[in-house]
N, C-alpha and C. Protein backbone atom coordinates (compact mmCIF):
# COMPACT_ATOMS: atom_id res chain seq x y z
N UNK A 1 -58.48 -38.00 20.17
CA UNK A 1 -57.23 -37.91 20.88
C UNK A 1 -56.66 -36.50 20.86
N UNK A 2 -57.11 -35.96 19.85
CA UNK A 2 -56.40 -34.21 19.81
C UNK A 2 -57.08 -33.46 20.72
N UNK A 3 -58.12 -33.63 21.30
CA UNK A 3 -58.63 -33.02 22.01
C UNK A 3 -58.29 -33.22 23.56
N UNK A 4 -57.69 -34.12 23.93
CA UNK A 4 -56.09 -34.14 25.03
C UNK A 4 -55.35 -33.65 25.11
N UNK A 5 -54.79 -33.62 23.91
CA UNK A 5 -53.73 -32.04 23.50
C UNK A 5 -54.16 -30.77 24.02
N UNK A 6 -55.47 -30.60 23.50
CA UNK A 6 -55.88 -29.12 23.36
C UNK A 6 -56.28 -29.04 25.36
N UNK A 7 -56.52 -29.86 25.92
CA UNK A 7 -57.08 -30.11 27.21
C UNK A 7 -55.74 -29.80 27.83
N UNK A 8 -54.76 -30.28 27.53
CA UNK A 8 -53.27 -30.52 28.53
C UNK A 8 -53.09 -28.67 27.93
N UNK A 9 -52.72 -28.73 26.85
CA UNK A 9 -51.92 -27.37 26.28
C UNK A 9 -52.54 -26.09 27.45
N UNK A 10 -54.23 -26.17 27.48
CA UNK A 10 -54.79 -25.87 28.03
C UNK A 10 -54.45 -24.96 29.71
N UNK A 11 -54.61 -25.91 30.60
CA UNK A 11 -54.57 -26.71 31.45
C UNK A 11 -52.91 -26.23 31.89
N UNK A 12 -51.99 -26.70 31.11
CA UNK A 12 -50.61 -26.33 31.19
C UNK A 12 -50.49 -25.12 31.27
N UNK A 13 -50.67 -24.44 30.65
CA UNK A 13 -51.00 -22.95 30.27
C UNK A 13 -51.45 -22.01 31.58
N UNK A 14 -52.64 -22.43 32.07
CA UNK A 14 -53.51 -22.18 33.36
C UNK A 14 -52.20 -22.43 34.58
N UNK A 15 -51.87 -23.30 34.56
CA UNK A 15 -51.30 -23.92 35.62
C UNK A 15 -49.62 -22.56 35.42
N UNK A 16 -49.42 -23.13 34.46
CA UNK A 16 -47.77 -21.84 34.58
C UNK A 16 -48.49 -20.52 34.44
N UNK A 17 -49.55 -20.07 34.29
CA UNK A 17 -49.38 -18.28 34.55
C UNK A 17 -50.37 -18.23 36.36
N UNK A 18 -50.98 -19.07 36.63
CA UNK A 18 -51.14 -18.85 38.26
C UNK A 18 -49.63 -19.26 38.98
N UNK A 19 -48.89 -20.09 39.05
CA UNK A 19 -47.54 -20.18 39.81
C UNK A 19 -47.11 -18.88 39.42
N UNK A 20 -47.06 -18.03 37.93
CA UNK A 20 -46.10 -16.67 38.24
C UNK A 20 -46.85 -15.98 38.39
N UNK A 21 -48.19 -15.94 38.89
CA UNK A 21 -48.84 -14.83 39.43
C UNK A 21 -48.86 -14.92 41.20
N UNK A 22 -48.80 -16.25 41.40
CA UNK A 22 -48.99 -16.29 42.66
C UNK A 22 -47.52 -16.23 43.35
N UNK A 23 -46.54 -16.04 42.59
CA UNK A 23 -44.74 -16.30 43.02
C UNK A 23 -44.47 -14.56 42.63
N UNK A 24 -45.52 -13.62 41.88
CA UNK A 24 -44.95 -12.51 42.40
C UNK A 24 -45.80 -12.35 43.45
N UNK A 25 -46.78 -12.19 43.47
CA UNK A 25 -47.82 -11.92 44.78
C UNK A 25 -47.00 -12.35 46.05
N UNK A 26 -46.43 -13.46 45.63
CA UNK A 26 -45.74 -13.43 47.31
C UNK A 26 -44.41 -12.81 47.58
N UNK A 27 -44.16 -12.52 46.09
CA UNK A 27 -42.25 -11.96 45.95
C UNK A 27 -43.11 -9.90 46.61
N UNK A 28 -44.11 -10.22 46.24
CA UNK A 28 -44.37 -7.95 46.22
C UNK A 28 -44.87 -8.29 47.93
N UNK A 29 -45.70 -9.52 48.49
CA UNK A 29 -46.12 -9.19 49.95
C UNK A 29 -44.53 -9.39 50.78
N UNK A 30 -43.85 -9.89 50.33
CA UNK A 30 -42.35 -9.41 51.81
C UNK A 30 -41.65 -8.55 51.33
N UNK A 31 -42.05 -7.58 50.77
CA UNK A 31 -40.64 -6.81 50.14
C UNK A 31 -41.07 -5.76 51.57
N UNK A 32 -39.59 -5.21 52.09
CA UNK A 32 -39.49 -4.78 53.04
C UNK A 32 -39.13 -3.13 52.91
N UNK A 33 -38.65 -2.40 52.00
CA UNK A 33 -38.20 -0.95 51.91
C UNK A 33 -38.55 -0.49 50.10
N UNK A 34 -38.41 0.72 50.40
CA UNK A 34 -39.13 0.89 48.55
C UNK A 34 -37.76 0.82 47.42
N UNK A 35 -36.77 0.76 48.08
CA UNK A 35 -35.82 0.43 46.97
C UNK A 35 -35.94 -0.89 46.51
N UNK A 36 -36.10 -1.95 47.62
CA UNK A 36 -36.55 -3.50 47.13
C UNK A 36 -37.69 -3.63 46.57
N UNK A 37 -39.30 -2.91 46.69
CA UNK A 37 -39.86 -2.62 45.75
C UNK A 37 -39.23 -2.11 44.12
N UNK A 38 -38.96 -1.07 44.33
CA UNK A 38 -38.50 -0.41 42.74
C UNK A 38 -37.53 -1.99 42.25
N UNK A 39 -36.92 -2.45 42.74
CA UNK A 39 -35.87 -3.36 42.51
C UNK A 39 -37.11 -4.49 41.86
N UNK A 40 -37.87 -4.91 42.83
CA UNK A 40 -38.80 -6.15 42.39
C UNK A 40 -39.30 -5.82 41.57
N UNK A 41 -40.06 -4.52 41.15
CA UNK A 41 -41.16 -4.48 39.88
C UNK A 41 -40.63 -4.35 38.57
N UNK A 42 -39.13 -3.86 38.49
CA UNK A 42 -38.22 -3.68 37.59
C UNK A 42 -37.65 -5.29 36.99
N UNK A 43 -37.57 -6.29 38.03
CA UNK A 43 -37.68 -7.39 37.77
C UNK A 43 -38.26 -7.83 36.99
N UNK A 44 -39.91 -7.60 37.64
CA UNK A 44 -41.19 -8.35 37.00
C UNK A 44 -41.68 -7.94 35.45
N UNK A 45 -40.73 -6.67 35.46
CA UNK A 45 -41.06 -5.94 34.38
C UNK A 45 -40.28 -6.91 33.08
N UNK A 46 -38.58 -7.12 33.45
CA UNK A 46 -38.17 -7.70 32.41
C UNK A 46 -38.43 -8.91 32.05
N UNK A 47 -39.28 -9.99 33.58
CA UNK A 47 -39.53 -11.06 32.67
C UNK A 47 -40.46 -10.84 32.32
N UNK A 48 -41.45 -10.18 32.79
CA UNK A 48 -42.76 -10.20 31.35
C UNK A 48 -42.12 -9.73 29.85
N UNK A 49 -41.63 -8.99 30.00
CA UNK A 49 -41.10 -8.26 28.34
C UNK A 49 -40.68 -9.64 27.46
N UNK A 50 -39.68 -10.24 28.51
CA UNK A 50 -38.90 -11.39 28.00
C UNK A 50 -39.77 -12.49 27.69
N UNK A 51 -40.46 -12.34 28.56
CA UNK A 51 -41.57 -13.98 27.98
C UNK A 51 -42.33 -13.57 26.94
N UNK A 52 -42.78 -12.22 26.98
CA UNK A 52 -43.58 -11.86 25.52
C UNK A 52 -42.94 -11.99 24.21
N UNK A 53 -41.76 -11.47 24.40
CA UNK A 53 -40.75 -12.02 23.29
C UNK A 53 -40.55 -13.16 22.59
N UNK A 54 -40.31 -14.38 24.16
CA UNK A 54 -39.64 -15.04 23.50
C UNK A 54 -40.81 -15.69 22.48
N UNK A 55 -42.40 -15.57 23.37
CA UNK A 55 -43.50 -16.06 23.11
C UNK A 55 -43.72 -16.04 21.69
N UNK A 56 -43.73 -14.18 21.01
CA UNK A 56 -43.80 -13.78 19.84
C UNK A 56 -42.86 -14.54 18.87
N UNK A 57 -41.70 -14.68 19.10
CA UNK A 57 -40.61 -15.65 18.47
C UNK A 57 -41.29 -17.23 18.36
N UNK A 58 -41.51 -16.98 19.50
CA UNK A 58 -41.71 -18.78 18.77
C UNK A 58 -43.08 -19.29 17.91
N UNK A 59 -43.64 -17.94 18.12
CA UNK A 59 -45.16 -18.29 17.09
C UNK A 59 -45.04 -17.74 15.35
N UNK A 60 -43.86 -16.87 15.76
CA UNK A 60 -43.60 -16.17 14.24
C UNK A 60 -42.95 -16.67 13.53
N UNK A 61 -41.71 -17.30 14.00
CA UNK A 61 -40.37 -17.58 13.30
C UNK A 61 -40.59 -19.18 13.17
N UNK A 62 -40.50 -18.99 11.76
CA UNK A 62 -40.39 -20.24 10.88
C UNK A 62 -39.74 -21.76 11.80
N UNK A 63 -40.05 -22.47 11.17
CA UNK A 63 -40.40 -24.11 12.25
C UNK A 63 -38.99 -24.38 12.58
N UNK A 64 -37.91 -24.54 11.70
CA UNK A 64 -36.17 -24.86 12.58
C UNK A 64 -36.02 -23.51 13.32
N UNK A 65 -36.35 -22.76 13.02
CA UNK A 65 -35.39 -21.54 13.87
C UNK A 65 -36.34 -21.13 15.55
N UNK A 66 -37.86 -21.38 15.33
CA UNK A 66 -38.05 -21.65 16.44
C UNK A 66 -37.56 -21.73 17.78
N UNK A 67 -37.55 -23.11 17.62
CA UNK A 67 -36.56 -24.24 18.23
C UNK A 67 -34.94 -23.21 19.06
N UNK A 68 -34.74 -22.94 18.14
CA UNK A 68 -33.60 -22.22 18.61
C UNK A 68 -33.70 -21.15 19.78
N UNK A 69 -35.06 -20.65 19.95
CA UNK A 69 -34.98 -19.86 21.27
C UNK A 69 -35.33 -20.28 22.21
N UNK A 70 -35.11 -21.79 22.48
CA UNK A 70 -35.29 -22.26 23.61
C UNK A 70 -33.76 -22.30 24.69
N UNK A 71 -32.73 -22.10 23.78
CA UNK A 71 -31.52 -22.31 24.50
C UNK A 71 -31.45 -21.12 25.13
N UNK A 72 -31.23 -19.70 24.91
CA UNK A 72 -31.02 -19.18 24.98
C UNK A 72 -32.07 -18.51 25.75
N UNK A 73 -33.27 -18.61 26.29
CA UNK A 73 -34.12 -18.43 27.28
C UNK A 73 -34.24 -19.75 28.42
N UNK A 74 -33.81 -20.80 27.80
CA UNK A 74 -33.42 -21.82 29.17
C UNK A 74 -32.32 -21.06 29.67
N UNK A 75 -31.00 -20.86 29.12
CA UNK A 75 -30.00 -20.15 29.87
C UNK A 75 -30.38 -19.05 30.85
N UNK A 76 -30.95 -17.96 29.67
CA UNK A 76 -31.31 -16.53 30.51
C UNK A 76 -31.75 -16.82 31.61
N UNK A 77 -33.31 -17.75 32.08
CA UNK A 77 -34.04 -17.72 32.99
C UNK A 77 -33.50 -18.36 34.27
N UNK A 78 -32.88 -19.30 34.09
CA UNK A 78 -32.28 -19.75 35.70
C UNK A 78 -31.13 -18.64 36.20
N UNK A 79 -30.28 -18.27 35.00
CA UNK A 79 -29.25 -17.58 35.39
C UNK A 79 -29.80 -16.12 36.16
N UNK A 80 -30.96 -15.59 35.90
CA UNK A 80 -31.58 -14.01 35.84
C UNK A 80 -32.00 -14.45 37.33
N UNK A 81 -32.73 -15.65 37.36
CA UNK A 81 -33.00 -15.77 38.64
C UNK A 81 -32.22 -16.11 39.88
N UNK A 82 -30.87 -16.40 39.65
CA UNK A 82 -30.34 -16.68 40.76
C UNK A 82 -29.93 -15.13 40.77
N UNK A 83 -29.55 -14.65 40.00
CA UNK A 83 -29.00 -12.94 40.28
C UNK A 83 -29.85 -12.24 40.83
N UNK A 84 -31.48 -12.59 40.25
CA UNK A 84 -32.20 -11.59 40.76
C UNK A 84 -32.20 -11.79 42.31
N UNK A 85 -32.34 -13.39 42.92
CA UNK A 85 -32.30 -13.10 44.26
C UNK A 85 -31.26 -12.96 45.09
N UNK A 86 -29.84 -12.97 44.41
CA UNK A 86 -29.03 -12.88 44.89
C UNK A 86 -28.96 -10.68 45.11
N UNK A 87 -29.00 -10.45 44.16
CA UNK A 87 -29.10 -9.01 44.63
C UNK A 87 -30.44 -8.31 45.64
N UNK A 88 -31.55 -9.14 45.40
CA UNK A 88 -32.53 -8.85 46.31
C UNK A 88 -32.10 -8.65 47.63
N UNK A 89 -31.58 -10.46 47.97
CA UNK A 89 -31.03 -10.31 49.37
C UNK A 89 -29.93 -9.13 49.80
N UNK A 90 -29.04 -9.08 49.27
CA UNK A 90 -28.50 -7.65 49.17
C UNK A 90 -29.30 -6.62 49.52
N UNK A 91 -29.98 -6.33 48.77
CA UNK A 91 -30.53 -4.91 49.36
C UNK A 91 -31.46 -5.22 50.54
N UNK A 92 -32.05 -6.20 50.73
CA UNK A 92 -32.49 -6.82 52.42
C UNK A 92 -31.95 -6.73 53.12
N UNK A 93 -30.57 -7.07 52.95
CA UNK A 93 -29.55 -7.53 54.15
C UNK A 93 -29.09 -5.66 54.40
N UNK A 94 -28.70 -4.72 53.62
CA UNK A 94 -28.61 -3.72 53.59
C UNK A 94 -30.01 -2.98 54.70
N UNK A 95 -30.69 -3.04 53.90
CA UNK A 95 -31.91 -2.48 54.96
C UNK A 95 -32.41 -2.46 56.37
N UNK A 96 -31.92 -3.86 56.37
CA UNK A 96 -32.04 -4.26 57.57
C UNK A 96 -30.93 -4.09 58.67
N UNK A 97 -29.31 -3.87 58.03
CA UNK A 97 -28.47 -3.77 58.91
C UNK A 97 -28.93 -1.65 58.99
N UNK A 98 -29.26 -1.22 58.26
CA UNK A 98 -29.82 0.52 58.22
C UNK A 98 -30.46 -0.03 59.33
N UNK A 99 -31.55 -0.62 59.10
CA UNK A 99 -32.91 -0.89 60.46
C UNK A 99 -32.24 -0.65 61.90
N UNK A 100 -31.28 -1.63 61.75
CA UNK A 100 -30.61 -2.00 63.14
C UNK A 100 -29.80 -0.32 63.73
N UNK A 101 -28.67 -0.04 62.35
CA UNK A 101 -28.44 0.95 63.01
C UNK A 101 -28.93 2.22 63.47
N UNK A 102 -29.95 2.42 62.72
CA UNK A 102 -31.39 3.38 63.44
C UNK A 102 -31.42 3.36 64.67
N UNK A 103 -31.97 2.19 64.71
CA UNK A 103 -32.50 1.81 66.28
C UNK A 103 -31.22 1.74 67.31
N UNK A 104 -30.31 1.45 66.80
CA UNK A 104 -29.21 1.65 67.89
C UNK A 104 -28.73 3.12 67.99
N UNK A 105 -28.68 3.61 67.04
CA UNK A 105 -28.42 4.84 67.32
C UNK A 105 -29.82 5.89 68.08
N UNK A 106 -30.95 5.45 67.86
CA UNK A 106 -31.89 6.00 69.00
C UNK A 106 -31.64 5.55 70.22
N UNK A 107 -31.22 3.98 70.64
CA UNK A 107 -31.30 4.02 71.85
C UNK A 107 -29.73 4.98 72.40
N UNK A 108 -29.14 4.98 71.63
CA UNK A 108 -27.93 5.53 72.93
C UNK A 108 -28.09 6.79 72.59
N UNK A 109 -29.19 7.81 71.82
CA UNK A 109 -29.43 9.35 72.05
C UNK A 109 -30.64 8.71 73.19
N UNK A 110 -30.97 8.14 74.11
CA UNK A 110 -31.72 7.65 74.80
C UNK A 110 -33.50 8.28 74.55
N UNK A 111 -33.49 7.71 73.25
CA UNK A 111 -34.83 7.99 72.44
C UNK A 111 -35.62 6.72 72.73
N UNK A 112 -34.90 5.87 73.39
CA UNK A 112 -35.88 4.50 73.47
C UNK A 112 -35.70 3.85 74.58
């Protein structure tokens, strides 16, 4: 029967690092200007740091205290992520209204 464990743990494991490999792969193919780049990889940067952390914590630190960094990385992670895409879109929505006024301002120097 332990060898279900070791199959799921496995398996589990596989399964959550392809979703965040394949959820930045698609977060780096629409990024639209290089400030939303610098913005995204700076992202990707802190949750890797953060998951290595919390990772190291929970394999080091003694069996009750463990436990304890689960609150406090359940919190961090939903909260980081609604900010992160909430400022993303920001600088999208920014870029894109730049985009627009580019182009409007070429057409009435009648560049287009």
């Amino acid at each position: 029967m332990e060898d279900f464990g070791v199959i799921g743990v496995i398996i589990g494991s596989f399964v959550g690092v392809m979703g965040a490999v394949i959820g930045s792969c698609i977060a780096l193919g629409k990024i639209e200007s290089s400030t939303e780049r610098k913005f995204v990889f700076k992202g990707l940067t802190i949750y890797v740091v953060t998951l290595c952390l919390f990772l190291v914590g929970i394999f080091h630190l003694p069996e009750p205290f463990n436990y304890a960094l689960w609150l406090p990385y359940g919190i961090f992670l939903p909260l980081s992520i609604t900010h992160f895409n909430r400022v993303q879109g920001q600088i999208r929505a920014e870029h894109v209204k730049n985009r627009k006024f580019r182009r409007f301002a070429r057409q009435k120097e009648g560049f287009e």
